[in-house]
N, C-alpha and C. Protein backbone atom coordinates (compact mmCIF):
# COMPACT_ATOMS: atom_id res chain seq x y z
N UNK A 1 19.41 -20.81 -18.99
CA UNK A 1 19.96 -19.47 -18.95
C UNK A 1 20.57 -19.24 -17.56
N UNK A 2 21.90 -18.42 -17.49
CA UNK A 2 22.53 -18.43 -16.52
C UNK A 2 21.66 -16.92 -15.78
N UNK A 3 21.75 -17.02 -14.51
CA UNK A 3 21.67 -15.64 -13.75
C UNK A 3 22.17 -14.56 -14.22
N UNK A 4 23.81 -14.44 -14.42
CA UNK A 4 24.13 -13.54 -14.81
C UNK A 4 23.89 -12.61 -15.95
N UNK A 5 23.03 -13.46 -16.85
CA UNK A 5 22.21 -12.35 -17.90
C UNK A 5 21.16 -12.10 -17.89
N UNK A 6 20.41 -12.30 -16.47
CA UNK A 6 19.40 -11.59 -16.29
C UNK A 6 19.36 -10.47 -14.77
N UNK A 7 20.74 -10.44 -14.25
CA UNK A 7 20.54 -10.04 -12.71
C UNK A 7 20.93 -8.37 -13.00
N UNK A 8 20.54 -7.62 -12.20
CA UNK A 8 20.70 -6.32 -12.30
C UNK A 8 22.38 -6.38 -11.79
N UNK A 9 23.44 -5.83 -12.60
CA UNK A 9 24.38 -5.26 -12.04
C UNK A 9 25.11 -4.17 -10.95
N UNK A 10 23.93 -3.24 -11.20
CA UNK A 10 24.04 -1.92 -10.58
C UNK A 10 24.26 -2.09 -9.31
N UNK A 11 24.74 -2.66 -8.06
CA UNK A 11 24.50 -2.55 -7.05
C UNK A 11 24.93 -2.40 -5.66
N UNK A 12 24.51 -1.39 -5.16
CA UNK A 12 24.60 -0.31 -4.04
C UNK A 12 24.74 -0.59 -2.84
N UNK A 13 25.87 -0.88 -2.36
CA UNK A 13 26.08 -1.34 -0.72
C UNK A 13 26.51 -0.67 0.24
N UNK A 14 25.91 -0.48 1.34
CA UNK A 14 26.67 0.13 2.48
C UNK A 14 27.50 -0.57 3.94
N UNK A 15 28.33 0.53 4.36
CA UNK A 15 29.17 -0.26 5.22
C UNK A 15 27.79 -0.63 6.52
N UNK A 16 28.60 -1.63 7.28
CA UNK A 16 27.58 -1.66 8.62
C UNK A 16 27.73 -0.71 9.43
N UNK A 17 28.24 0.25 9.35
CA UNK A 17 28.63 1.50 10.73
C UNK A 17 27.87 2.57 9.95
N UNK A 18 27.34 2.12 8.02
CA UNK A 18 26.55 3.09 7.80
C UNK A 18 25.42 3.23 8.94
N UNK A 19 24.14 4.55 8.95
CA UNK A 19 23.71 4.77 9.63
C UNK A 19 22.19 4.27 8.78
N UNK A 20 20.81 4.69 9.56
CA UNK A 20 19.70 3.83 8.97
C UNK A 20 19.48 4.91 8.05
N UNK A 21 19.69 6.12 8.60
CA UNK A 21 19.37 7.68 7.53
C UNK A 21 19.98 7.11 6.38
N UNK A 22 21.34 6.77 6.27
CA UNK A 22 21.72 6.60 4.78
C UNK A 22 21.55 5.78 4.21
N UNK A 23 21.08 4.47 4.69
CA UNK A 23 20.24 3.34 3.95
C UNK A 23 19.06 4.08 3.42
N UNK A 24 18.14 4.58 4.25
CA UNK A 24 16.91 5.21 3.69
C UNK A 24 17.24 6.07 3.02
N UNK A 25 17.94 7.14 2.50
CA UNK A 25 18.30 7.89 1.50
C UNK A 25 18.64 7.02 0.37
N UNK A 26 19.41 6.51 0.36
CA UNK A 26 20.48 5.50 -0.79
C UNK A 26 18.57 4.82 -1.42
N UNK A 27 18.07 4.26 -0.67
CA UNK A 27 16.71 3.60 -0.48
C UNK A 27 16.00 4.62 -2.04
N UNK A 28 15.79 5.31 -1.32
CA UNK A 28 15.01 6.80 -2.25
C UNK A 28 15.47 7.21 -3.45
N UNK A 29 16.60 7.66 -3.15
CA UNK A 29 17.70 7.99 -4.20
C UNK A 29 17.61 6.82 -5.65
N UNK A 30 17.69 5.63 -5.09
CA UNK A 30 18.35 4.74 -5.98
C UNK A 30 17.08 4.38 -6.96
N UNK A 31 15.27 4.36 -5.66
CA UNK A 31 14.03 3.65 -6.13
C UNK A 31 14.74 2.22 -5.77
N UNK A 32 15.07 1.83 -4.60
CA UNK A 32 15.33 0.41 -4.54
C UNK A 32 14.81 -0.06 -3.15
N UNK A 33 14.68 -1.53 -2.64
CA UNK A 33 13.80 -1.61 -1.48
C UNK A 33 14.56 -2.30 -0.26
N UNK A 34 15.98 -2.89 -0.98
CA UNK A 34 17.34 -3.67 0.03
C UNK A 34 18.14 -2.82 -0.16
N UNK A 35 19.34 -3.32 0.68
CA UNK A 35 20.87 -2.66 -0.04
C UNK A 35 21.31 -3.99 1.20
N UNK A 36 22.64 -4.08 0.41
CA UNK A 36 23.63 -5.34 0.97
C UNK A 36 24.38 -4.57 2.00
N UNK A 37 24.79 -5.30 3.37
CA UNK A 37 25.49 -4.51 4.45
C UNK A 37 26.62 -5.24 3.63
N UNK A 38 27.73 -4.74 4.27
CA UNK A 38 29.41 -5.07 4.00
C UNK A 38 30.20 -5.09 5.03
N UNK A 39 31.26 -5.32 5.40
CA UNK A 39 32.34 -5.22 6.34
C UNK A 39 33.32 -5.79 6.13
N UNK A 40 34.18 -4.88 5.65
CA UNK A 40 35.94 -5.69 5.14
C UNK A 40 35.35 -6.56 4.01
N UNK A 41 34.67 -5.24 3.29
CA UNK A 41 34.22 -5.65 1.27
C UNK A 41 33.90 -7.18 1.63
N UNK A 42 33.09 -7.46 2.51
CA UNK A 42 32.68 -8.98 3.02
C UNK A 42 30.94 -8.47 2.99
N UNK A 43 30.46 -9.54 2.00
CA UNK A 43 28.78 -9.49 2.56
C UNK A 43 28.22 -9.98 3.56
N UNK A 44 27.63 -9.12 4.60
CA UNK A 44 27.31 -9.81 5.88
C UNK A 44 26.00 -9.66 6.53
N UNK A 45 25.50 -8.95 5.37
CA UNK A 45 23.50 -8.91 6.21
C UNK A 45 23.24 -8.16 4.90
N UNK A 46 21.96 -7.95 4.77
CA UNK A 46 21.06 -6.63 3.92
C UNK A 46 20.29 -5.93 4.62
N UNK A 47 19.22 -4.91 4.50
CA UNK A 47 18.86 -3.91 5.04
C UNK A 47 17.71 -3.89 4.29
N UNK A 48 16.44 -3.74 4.73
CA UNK A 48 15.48 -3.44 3.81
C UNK A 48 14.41 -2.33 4.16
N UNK A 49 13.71 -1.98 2.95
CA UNK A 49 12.43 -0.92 3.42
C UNK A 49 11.93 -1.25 4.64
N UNK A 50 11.11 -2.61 5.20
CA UNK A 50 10.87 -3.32 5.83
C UNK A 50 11.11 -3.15 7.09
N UNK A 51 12.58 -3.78 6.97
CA UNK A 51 13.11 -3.51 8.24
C UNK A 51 13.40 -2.60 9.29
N UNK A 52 13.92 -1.06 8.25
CA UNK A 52 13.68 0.19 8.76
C UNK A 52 12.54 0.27 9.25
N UNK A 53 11.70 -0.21 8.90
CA UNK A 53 10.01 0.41 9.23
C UNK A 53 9.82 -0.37 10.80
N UNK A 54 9.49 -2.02 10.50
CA UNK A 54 9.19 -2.91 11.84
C UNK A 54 10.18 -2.99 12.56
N UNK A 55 11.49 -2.90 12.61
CA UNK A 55 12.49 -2.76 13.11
C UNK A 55 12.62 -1.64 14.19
N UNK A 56 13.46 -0.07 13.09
CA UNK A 56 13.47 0.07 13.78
C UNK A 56 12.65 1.82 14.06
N UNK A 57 11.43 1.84 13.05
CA UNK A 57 10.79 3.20 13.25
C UNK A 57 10.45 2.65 14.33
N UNK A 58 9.53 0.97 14.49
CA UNK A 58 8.13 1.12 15.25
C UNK A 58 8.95 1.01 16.92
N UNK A 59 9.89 0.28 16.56
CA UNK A 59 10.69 0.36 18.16
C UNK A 59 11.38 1.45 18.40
N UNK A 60 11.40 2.74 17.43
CA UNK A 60 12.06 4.30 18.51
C UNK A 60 13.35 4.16 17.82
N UNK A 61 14.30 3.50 17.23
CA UNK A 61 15.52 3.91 17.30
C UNK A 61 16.10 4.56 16.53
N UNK A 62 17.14 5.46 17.10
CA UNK A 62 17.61 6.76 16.35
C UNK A 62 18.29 6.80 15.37
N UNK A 63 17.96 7.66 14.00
CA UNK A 63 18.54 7.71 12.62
C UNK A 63 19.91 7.55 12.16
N UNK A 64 20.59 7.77 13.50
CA UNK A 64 22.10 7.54 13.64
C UNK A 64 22.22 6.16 13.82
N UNK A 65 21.56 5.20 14.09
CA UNK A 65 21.75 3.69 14.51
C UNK A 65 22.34 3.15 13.07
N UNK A 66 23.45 2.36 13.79
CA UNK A 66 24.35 1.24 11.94
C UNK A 66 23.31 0.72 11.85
N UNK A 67 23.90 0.54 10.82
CA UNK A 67 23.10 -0.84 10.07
C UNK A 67 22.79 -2.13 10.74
N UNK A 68 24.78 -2.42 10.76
CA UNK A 68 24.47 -3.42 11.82
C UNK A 68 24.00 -3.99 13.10
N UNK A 69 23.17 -3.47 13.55
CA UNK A 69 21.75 -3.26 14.41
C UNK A 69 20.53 -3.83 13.65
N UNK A 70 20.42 -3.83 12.56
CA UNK A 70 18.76 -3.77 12.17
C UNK A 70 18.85 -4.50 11.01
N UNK A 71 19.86 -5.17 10.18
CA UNK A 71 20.24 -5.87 9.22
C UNK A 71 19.89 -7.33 9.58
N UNK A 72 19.48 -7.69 8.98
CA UNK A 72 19.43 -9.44 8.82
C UNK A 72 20.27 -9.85 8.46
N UNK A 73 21.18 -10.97 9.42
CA UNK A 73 22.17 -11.45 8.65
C UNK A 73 21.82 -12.59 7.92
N UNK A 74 22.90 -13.95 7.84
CA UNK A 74 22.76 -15.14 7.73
C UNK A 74 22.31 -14.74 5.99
N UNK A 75 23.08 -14.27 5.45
CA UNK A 75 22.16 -13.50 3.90
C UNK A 75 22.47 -14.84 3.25
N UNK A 76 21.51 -14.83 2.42
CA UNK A 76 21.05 -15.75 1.13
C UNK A 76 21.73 -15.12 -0.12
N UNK A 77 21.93 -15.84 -1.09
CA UNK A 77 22.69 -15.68 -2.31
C UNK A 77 22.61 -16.58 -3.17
N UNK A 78 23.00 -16.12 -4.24
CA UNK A 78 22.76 -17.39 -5.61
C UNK A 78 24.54 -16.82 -5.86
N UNK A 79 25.12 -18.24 -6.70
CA UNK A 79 26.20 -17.65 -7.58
C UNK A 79 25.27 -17.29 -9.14
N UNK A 80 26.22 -16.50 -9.43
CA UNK A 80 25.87 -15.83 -10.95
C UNK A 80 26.15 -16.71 -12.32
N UNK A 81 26.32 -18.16 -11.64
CA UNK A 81 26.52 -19.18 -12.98
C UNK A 81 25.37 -20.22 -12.64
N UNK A 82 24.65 -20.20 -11.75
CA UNK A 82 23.51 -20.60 -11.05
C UNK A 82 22.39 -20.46 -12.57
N UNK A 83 21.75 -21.77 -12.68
CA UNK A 83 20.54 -21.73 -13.53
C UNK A 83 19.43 -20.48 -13.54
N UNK A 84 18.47 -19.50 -14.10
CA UNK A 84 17.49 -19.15 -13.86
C UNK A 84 16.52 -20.07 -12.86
N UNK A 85 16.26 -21.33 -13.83
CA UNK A 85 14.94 -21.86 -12.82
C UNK A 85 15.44 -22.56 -11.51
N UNK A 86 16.87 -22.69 -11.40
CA UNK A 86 17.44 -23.14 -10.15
C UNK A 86 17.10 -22.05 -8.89
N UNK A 87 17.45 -20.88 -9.41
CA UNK A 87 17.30 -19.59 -8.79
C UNK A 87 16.02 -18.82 -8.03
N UNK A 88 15.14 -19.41 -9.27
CA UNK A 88 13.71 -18.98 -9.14
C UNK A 88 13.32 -20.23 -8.17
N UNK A 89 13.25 -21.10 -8.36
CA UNK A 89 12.92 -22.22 -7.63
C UNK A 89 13.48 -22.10 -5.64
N UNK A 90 14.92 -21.79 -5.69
CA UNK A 90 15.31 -21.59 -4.40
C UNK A 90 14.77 -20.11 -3.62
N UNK A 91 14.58 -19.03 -4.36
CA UNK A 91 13.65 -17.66 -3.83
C UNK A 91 12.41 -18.07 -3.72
N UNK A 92 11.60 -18.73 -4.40
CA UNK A 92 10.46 -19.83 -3.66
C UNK A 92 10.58 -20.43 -2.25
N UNK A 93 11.47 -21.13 -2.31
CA UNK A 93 11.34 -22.05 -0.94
C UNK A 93 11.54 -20.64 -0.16
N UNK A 94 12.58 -19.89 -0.36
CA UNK A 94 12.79 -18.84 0.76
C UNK A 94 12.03 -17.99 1.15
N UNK A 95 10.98 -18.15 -0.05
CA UNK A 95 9.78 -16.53 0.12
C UNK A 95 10.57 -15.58 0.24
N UNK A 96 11.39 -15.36 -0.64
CA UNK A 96 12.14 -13.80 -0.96
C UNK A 96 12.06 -13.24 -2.31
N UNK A 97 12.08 -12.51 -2.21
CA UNK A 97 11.87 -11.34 -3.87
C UNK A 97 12.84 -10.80 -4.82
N UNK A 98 13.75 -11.34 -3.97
CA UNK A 98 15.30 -10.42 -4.54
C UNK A 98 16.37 -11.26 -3.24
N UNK A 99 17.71 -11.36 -4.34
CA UNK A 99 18.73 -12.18 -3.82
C UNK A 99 19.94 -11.75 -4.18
N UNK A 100 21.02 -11.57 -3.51
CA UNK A 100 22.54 -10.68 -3.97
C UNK A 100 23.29 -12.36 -4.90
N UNK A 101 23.70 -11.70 -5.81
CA UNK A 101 24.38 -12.66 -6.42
C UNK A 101 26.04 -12.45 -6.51
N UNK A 102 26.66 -13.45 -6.31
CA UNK A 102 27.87 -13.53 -5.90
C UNK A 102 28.20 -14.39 -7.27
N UNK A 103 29.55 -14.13 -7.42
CA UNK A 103 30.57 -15.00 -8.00
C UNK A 103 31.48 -16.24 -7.28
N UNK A 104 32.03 -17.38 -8.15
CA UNK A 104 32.73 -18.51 -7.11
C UNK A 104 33.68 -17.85 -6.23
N UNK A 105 34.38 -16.83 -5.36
CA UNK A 105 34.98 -16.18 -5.13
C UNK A 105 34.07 -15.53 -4.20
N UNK A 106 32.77 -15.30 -3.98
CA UNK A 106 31.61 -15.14 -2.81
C UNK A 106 31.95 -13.35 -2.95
N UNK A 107 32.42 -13.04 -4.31
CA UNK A 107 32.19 -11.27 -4.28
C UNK A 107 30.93 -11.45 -4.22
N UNK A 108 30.22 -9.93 -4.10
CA UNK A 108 28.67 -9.26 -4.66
C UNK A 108 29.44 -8.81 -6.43
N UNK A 109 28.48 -9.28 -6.81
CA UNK A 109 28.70 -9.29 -8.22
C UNK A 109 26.92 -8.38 -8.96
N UNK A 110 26.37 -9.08 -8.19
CA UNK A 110 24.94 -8.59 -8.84
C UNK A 110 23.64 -8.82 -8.33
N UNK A 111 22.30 -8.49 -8.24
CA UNK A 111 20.90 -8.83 -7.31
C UNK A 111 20.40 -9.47 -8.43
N UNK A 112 19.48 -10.15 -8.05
CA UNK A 112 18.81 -10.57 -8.61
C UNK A 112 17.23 -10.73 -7.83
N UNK A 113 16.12 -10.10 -8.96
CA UNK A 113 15.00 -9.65 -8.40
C UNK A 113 13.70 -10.14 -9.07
N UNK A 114 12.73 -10.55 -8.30
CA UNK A 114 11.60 -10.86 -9.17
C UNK A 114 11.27 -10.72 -10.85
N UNK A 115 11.78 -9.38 -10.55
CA UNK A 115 11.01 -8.77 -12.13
C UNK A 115 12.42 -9.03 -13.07
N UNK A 116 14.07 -9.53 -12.67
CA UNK A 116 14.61 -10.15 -13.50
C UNK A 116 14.25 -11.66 -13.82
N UNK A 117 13.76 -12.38 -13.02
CA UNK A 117 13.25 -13.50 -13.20
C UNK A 117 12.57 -13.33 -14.26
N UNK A 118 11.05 -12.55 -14.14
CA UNK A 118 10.22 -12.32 -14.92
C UNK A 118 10.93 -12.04 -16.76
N UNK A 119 11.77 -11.19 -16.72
CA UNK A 119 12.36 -10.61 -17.71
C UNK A 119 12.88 -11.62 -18.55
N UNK A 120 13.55 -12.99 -18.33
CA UNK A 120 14.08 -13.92 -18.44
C UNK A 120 13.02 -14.73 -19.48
N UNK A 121 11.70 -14.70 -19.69
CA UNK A 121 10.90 -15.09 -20.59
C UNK A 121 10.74 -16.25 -20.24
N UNK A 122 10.83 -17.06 -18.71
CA UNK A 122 10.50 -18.56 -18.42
C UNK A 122 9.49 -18.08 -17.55
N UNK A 123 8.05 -18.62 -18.26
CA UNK A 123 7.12 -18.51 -17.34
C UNK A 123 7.07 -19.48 -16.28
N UNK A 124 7.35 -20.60 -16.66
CA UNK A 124 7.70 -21.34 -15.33
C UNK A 124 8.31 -21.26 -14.26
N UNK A 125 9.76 -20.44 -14.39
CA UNK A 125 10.26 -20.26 -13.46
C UNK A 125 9.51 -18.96 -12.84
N UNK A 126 9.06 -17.76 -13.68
CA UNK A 126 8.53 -17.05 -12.89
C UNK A 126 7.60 -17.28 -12.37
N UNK A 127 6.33 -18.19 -12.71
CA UNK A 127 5.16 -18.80 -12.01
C UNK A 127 5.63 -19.42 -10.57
N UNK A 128 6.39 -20.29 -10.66
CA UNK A 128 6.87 -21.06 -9.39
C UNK A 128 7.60 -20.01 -8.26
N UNK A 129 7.92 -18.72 -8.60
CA UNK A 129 8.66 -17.86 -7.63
C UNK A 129 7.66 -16.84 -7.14
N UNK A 130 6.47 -16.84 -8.32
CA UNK A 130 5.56 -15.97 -7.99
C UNK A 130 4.68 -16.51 -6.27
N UNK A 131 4.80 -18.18 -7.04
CA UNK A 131 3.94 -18.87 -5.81
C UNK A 131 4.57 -19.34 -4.66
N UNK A 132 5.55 -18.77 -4.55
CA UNK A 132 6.69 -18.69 -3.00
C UNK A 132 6.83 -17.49 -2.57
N UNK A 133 6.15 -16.33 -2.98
CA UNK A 133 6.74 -15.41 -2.61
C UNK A 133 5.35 -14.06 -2.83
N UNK A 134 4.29 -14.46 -3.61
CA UNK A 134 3.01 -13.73 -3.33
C UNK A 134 2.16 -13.98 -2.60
N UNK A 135 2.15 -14.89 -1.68
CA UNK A 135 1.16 -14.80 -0.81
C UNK A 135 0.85 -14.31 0.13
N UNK A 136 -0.40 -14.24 0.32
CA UNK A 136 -1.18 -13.16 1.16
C UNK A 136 -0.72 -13.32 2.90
N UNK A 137 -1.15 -12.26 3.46
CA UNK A 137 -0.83 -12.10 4.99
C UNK A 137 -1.55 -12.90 5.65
């Protein structure tokens, strides 16, 4: 089974000159825990619950700060013709939970997230992503 019929479509990106307030709103708003940074409709970092928090609550910085400040770049991606268990297997090695999925053309096309894995009805692949990516602190 390809990615693309299991990856969430819906998905919500902000520019990098967005600010962290509107990641964390968009955040709330949406019930979601990333959002993809952009620049010149180019994917170039994501943003997460996370990051806002260790980033940049616990270091002080102000609600007006971009994105691009506090974004992780170097982003990870699957294409959307990419296998399920290929997919699940590589968010394993990465210990990540969720991955922006692109088309051959490197658009954002779609995420792809644990619980689409799960949805996908391969317990294997979801077993093997579970065990890259649940473990304890």
């Amino acid at each position: 089974m390809k990615i693309r019929s299991v990856m969430s479509r819906n998905v919500h990106v902000l520019d990098a000159n967005a600010s962290l307030r509107a990641a964390a709103l968009m955040m709330q708003r949406e019930d979601i825990g990333s959002v993809p940074v952009s620049e010149n409709d180019k994917l170039i970092g994501m943003v997460t619950d996370r990051d806002i928090v260790v980033r940049a609550v616990a270091e002080g910085w102000q609600i007006d700060t971009p994105l691009r400040e506090v974004m992780s770049s170097g982003v990870k991606y699957c294409y959307d013709d990419d296998e399920v268990d290929d997919v699940a297997r590589n968010m394993s090695d990465l210990g990540v939970r969720r991955l922006p999925v692109v088309d051959r053309a490197k658009n954002l096309v779609g995420f792809v997230s644990l619980a689409n894995i799960s949805s996908a009805g391969d317990t294997r692949a979801t077993g093997e992503l579970l065990q890259g990516t649940a473990q304890p602190h």
